[in-house]
N, C-alpha and C. Protein backbone atom coordinates (compact mmCIF):
# COMPACT_ATOMS: atom_id res chain seq x y z
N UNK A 1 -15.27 4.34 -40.38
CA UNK A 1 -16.22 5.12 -39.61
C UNK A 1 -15.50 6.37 -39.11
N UNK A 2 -16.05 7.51 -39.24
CA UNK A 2 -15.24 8.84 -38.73
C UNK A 2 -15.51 8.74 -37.37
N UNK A 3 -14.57 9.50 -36.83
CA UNK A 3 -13.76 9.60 -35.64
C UNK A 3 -14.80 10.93 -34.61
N UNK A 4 -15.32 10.72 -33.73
CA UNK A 4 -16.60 11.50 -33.27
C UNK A 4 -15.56 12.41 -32.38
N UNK A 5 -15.63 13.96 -33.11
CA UNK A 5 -14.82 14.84 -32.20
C UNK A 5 -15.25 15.77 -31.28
N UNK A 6 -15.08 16.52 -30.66
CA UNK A 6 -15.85 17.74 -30.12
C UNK A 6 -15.18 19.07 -30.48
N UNK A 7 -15.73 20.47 -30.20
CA UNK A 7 -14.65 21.58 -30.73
C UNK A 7 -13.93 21.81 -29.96
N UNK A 8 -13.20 22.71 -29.94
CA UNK A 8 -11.87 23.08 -28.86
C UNK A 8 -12.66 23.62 -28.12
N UNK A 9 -13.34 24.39 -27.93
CA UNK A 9 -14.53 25.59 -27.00
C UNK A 9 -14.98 24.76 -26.25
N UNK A 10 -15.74 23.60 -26.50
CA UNK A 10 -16.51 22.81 -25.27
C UNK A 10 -15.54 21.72 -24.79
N UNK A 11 -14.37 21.71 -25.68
CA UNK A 11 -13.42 20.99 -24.36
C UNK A 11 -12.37 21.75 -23.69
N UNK A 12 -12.36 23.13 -24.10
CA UNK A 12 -11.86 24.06 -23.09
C UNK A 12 -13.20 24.58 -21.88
N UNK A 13 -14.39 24.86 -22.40
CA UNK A 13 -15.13 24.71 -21.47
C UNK A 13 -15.19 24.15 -19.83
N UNK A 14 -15.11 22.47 -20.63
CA UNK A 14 -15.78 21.66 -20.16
C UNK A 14 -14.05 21.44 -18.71
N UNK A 15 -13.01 21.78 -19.55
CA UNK A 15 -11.98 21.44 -18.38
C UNK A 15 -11.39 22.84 -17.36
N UNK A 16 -12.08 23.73 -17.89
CA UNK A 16 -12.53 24.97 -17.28
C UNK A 16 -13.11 25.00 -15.62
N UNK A 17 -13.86 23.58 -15.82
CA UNK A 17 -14.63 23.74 -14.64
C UNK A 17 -14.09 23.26 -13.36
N UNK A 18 -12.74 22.36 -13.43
CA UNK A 18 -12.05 22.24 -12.36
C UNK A 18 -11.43 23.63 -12.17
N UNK A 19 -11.32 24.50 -10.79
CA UNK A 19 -10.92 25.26 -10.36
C UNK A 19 -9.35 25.14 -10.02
N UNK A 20 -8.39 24.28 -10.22
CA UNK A 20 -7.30 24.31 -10.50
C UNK A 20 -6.99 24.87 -11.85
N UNK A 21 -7.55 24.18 -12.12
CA UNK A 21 -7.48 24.58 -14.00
C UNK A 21 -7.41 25.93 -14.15
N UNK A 22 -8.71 26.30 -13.77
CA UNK A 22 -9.13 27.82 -13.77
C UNK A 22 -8.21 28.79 -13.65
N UNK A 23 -7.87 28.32 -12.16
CA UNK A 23 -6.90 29.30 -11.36
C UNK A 23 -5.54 29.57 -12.32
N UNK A 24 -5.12 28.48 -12.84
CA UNK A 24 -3.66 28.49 -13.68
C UNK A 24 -4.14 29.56 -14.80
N UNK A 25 -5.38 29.07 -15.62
CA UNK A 25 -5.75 29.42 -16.61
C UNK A 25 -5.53 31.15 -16.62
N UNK A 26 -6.85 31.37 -15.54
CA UNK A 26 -6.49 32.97 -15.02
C UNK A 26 -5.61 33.65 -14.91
N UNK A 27 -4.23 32.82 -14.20
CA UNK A 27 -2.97 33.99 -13.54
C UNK A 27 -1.90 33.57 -14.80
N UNK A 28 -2.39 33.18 -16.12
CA UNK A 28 -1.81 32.99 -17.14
C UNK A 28 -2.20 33.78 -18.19
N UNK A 29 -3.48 34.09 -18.07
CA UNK A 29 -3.93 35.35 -19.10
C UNK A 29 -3.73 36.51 -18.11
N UNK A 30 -3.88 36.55 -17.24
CA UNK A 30 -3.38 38.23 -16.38
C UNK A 30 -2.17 38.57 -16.75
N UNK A 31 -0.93 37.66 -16.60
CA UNK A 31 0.47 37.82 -16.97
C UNK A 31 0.31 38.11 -18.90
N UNK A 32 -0.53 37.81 -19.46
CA UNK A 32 -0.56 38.63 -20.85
C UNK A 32 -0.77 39.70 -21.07
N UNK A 33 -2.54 40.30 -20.43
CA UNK A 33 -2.92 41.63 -20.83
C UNK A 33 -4.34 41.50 -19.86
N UNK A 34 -4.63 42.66 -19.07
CA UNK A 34 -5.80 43.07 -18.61
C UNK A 34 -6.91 42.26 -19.57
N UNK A 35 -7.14 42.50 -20.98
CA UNK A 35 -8.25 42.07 -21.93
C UNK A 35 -7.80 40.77 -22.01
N UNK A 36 -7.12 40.00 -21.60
CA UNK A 36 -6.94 38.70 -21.88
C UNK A 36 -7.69 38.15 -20.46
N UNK A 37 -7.28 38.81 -19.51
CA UNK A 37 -7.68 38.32 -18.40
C UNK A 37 -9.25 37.92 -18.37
N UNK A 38 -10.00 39.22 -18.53
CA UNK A 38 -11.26 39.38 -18.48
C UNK A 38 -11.90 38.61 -19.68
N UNK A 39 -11.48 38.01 -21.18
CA UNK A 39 -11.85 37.12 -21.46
C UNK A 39 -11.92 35.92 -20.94
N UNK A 40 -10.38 35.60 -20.09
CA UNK A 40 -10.60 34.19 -19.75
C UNK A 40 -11.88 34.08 -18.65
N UNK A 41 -11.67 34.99 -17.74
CA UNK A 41 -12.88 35.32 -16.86
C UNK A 41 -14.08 34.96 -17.17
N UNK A 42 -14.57 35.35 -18.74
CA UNK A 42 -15.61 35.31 -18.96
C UNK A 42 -15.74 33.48 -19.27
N UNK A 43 -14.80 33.10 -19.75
CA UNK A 43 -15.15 31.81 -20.37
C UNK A 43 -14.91 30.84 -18.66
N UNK A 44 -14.26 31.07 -17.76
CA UNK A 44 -13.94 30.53 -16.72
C UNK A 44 -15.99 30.78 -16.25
N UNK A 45 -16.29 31.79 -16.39
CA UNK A 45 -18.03 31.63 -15.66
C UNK A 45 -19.28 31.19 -16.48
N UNK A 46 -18.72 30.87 -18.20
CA UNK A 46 -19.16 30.28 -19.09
C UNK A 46 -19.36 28.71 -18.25
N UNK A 47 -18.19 28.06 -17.96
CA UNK A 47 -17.95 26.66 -17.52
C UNK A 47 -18.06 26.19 -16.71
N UNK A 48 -18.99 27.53 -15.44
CA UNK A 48 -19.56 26.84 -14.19
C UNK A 48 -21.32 26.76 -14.28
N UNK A 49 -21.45 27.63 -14.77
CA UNK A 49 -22.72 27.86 -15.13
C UNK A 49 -23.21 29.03 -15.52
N UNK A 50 -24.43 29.36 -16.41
CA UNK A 50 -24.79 30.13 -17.68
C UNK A 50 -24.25 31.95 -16.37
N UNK A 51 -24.06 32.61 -17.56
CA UNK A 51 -24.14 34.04 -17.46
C UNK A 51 -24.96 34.45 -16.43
N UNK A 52 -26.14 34.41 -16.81
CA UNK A 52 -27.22 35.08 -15.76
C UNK A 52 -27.26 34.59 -14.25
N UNK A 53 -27.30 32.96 -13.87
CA UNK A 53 -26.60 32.50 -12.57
C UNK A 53 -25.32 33.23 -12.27
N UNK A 54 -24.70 33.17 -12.94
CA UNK A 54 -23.39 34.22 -12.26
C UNK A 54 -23.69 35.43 -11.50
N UNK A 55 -24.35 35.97 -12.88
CA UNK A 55 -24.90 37.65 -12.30
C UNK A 55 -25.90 38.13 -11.14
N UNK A 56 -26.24 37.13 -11.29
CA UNK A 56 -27.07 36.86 -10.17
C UNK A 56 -26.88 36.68 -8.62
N UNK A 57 -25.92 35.86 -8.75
CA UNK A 57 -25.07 35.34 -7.62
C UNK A 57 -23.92 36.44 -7.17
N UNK A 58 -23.55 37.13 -8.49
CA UNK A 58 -22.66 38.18 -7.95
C UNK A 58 -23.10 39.52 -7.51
N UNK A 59 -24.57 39.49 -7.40
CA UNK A 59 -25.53 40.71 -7.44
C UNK A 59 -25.73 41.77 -8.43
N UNK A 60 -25.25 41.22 -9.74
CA UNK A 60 -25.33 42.31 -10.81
C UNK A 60 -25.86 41.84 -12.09
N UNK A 61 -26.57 42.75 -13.03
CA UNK A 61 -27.25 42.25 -14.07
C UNK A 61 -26.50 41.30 -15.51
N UNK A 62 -26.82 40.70 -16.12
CA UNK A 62 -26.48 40.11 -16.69
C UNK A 62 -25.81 40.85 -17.70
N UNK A 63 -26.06 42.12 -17.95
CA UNK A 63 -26.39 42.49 -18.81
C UNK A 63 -24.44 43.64 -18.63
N UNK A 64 -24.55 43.96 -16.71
CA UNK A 64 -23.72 44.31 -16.64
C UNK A 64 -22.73 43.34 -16.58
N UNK A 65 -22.31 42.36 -16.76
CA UNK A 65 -21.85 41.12 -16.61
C UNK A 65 -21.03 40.82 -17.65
N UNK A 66 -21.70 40.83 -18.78
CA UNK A 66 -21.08 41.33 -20.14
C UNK A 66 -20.57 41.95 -20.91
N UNK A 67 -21.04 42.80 -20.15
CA UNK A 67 -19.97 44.69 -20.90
C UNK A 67 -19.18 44.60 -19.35
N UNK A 68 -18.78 44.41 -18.33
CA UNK A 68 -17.57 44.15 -17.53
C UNK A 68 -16.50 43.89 -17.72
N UNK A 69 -17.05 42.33 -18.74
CA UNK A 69 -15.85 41.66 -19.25
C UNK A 69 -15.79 41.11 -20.83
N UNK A 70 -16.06 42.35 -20.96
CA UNK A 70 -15.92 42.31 -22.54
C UNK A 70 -14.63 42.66 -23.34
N UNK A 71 -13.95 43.08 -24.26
CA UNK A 71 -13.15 43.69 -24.80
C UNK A 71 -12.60 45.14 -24.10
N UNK A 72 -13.94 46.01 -23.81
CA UNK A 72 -14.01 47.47 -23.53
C UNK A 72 -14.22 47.35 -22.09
N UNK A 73 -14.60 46.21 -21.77
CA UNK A 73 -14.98 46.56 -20.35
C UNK A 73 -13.97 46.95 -19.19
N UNK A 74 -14.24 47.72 -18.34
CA UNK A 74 -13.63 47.82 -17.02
C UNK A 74 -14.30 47.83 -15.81
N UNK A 75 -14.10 46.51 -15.37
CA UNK A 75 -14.78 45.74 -14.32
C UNK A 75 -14.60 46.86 -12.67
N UNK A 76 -15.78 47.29 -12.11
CA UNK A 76 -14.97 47.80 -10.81
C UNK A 76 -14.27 46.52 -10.22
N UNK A 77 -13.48 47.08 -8.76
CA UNK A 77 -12.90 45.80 -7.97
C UNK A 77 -14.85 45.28 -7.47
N UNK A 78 -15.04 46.05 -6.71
CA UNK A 78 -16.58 45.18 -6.53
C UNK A 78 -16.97 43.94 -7.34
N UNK A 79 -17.05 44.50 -7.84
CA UNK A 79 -17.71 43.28 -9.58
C UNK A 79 -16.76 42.39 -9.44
N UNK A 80 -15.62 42.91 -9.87
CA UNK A 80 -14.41 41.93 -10.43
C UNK A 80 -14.59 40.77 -8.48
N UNK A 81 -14.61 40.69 -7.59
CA UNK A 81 -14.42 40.33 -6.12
C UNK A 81 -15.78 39.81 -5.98
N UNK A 82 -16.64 40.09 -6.68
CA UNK A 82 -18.17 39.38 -6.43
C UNK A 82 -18.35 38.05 -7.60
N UNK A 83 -17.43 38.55 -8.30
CA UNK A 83 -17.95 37.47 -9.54
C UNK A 83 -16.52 36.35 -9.35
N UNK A 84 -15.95 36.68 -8.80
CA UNK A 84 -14.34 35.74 -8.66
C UNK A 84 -15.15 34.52 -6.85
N UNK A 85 -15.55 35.54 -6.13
CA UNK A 85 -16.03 34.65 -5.61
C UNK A 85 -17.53 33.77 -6.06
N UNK A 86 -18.29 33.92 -6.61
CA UNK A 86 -19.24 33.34 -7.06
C UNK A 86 -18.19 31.76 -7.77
N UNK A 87 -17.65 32.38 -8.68
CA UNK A 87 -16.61 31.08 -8.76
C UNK A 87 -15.75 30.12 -8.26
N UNK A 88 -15.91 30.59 -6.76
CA UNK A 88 -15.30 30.10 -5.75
C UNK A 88 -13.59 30.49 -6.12
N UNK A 89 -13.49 31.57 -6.80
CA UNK A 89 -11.97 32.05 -7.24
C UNK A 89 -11.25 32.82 -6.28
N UNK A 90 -10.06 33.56 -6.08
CA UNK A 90 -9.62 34.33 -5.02
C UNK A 90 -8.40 35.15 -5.87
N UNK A 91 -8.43 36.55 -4.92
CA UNK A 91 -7.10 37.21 -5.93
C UNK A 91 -6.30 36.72 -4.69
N UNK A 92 -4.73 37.00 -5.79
CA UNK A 92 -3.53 36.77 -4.16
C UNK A 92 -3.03 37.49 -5.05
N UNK A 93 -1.90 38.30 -4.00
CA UNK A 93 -0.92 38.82 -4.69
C UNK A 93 0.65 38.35 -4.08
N UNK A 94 1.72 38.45 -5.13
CA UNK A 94 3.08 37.90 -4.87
C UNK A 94 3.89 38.70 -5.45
N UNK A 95 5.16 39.19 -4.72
CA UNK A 95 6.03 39.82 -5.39
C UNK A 95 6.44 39.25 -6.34
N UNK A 96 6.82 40.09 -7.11
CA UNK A 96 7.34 40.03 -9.06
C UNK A 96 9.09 39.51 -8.71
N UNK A 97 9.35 38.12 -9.28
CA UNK A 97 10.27 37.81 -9.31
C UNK A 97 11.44 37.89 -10.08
């Protein structure tokens, strides 16, 4: 009998949604590249709930939501601080060791 798997996407998703996770996840793609960041971003609000609840919650359209944190996007701090808290996320900053 084959072996019932899931894809990597919905079990990165799905462990996405603990906010420890997240948090590591995040200050692990920031230390790569700005565009890494804002992907993980996107998949970190993929795994709490859909796009448009986000945008919603962060006061901005869905539509801007997506081109924010897209490839090209450049998120203002607004956005970027409305949608980190909707996730219950937080920036900190620490000197570079």
């Amino acid at each position: 009998m084959p072996k019932r798997t899931q894809s990597y996407r919905s079990w990165q998703i799905e462990k996405l949604k603990d906010p420890a996770i997240a948090s590591d996840y995040l200050n692990e793609a920031l230390s790569d590249s700005p565009k890494m960041f804002l992907k993980a971003l996107g998949l970190v609000a993929q795994s709490r709930q859909n796009f448009k609840q986000v945008a919603r919650d962060a006061g901005i359209t869905r539509e801007a939501l997506y081109r924010s944190l897209s490839e090209e996007g450049n998120p203002t701090f607004d956005t970027l601080h409305s949608v980190l808290d909707v996730l219950d996320l937080k920036i900190e900053f620490h000197p570079k060791t």
